[in-house]
N, C-alpha and C. Protein backbone atom coordinates (compact mmCIF):
# COMPACT_ATOMS: atom_id res chain seq x y z
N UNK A 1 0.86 -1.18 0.00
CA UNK A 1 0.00 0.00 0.00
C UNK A 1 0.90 1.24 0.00
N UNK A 2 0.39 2.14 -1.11
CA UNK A 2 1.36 3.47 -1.00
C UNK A 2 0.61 4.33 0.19
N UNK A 3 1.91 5.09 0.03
CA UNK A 3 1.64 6.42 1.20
C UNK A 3 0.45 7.45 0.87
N UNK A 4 -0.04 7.61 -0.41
CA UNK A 4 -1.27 7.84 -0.96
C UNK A 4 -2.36 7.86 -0.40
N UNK A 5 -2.52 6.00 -0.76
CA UNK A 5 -3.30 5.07 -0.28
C UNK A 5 -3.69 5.41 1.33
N UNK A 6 -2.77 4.90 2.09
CA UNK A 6 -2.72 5.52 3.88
C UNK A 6 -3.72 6.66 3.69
N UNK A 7 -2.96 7.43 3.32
CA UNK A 7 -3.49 9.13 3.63
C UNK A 7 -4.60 8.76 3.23
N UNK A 8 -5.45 8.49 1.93
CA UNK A 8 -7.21 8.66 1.38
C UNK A 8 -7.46 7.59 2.83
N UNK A 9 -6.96 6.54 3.53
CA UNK A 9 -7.76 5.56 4.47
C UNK A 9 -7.99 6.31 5.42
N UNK A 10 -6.87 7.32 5.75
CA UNK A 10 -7.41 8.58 6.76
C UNK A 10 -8.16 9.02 6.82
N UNK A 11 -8.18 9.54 5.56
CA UNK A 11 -9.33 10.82 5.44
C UNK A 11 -10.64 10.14 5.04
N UNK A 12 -10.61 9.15 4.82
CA UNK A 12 -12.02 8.55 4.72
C UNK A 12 -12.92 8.37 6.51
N UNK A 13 -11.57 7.87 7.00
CA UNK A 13 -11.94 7.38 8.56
C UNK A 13 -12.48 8.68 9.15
N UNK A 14 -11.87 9.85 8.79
CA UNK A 14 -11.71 10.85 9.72
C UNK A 14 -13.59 11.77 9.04
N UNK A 15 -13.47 11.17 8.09
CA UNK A 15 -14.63 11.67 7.88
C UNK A 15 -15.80 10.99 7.93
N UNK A 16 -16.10 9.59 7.98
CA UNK A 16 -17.21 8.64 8.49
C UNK A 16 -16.87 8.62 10.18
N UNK A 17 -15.79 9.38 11.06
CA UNK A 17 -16.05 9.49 12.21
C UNK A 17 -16.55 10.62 12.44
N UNK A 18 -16.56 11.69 11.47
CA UNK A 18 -16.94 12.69 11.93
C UNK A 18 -18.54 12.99 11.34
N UNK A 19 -18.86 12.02 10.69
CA UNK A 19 -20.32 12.04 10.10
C UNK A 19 -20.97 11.16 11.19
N UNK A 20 -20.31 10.15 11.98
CA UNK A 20 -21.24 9.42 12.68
C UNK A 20 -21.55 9.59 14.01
N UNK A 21 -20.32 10.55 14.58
CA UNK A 21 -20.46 10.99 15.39
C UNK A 21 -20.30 12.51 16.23
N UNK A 22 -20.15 13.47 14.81
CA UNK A 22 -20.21 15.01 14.92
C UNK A 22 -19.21 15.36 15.61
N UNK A 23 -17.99 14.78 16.24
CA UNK A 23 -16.87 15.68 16.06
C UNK A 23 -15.44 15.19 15.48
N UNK A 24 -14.38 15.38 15.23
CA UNK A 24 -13.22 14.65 14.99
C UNK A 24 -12.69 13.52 15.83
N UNK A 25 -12.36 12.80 15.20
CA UNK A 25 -11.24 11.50 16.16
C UNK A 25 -9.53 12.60 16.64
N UNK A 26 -9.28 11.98 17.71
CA UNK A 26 -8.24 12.04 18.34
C UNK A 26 -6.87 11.69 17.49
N UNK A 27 -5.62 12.03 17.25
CA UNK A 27 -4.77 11.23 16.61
C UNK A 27 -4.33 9.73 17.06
N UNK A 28 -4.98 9.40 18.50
CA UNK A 28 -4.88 7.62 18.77
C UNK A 28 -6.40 7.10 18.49
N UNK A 29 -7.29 7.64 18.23
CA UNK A 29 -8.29 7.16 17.65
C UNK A 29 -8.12 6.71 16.19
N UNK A 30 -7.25 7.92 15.42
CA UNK A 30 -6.83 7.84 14.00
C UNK A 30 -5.98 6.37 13.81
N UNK A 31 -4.58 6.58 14.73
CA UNK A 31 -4.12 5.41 14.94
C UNK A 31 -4.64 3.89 14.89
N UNK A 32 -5.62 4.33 15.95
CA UNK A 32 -6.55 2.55 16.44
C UNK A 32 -7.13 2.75 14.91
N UNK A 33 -7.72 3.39 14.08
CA UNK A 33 -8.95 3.12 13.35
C UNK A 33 -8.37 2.92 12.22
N UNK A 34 -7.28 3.18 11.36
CA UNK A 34 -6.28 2.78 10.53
C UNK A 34 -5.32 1.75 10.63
N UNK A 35 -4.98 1.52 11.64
CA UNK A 35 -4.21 0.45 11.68
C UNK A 35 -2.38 0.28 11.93
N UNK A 36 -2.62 1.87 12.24
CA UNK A 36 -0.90 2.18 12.48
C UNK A 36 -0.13 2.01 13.67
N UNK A 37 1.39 1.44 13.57
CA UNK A 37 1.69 1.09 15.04
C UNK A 37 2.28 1.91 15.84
N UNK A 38 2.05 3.72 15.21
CA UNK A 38 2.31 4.27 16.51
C UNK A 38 1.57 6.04 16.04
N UNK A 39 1.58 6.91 17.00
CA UNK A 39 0.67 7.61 17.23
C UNK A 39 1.07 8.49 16.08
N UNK A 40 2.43 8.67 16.12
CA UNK A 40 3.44 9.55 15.10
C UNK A 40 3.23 9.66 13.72
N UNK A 41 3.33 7.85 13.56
CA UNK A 41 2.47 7.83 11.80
C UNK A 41 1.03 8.65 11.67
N UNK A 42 0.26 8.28 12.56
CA UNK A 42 -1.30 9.05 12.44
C UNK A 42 -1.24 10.95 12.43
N UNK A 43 -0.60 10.98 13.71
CA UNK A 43 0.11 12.68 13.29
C UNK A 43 0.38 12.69 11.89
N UNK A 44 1.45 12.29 11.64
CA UNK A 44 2.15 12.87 10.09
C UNK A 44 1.25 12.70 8.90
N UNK A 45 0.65 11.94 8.77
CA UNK A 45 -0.57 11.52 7.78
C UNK A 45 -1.40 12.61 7.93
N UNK A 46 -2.02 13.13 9.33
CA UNK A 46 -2.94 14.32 9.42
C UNK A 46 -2.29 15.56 9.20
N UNK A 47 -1.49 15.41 9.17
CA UNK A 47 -0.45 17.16 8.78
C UNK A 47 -0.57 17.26 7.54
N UNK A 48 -0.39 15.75 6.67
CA UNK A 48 0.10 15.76 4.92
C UNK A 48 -1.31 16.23 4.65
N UNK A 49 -2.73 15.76 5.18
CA UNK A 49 -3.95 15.86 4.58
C UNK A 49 -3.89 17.45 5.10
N UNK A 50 -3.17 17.81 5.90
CA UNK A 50 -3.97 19.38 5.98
C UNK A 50 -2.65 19.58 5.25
N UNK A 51 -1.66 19.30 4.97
CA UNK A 51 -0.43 20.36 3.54
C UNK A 51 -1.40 20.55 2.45
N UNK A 52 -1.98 19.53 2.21
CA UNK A 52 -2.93 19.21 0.67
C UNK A 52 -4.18 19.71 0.82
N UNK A 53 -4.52 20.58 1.62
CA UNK A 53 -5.60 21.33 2.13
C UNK A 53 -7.59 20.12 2.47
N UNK A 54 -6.53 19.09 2.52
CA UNK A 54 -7.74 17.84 2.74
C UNK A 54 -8.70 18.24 3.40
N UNK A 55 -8.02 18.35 4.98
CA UNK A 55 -8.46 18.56 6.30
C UNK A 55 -7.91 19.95 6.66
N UNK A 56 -8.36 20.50 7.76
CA UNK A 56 -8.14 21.76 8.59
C UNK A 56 -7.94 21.44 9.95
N UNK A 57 -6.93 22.34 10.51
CA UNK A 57 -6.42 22.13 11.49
C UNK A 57 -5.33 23.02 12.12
N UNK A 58 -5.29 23.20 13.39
CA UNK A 58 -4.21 23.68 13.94
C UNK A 58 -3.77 23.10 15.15
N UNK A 59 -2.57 22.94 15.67
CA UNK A 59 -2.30 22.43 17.39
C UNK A 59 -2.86 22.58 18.12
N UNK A 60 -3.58 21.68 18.90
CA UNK A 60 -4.49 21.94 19.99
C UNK A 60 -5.63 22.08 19.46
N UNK A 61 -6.23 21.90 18.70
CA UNK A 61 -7.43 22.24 18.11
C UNK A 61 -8.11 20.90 17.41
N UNK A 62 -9.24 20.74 17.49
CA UNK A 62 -9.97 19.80 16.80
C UNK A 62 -9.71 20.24 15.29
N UNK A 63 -9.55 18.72 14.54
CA UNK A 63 -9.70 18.92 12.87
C UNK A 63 -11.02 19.37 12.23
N UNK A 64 -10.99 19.69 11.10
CA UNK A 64 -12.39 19.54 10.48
C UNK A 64 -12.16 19.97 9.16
N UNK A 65 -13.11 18.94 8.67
CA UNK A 65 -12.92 18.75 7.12
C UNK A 65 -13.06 19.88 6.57
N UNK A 66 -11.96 19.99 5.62
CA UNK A 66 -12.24 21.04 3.76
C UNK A 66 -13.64 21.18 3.73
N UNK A 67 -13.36 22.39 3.27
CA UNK A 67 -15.28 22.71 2.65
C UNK A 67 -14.89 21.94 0.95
């Protein structure tokens, strides 16, 4: 699986968690719900989706999806 790949499994997760349950997942929620073995990968994946203007976000702050 490319690094691509990862990132769209993110942003899919991050957005059927945030449709099912109205606010963002945690980055160890991201972790548990993708399948990664540490918290760091799930960080860096959520940074790349907000470089690529996927997701929105700042430190300390809940994500939330691109309009």
């Amino acid at each position: 699986m490319s690094a691509d790949d990862k990132f769209d499994e993110v942003y899919e997760f991050v957005v059927r968690f945030i449709s099912e349950r109205g606010y963002a997942p945690t980055i160890r929620q991201v972790q548990e719900g993708v399948g990664y073995a540490s918290a760091s990968s799930a960080h860096n994946a959520i940074w790349a989706l907000i470089g690529e203007g996927r997701l929105f976000g700042s430190p300390g702050r809940s994500l939330r999806l691109s309009p």
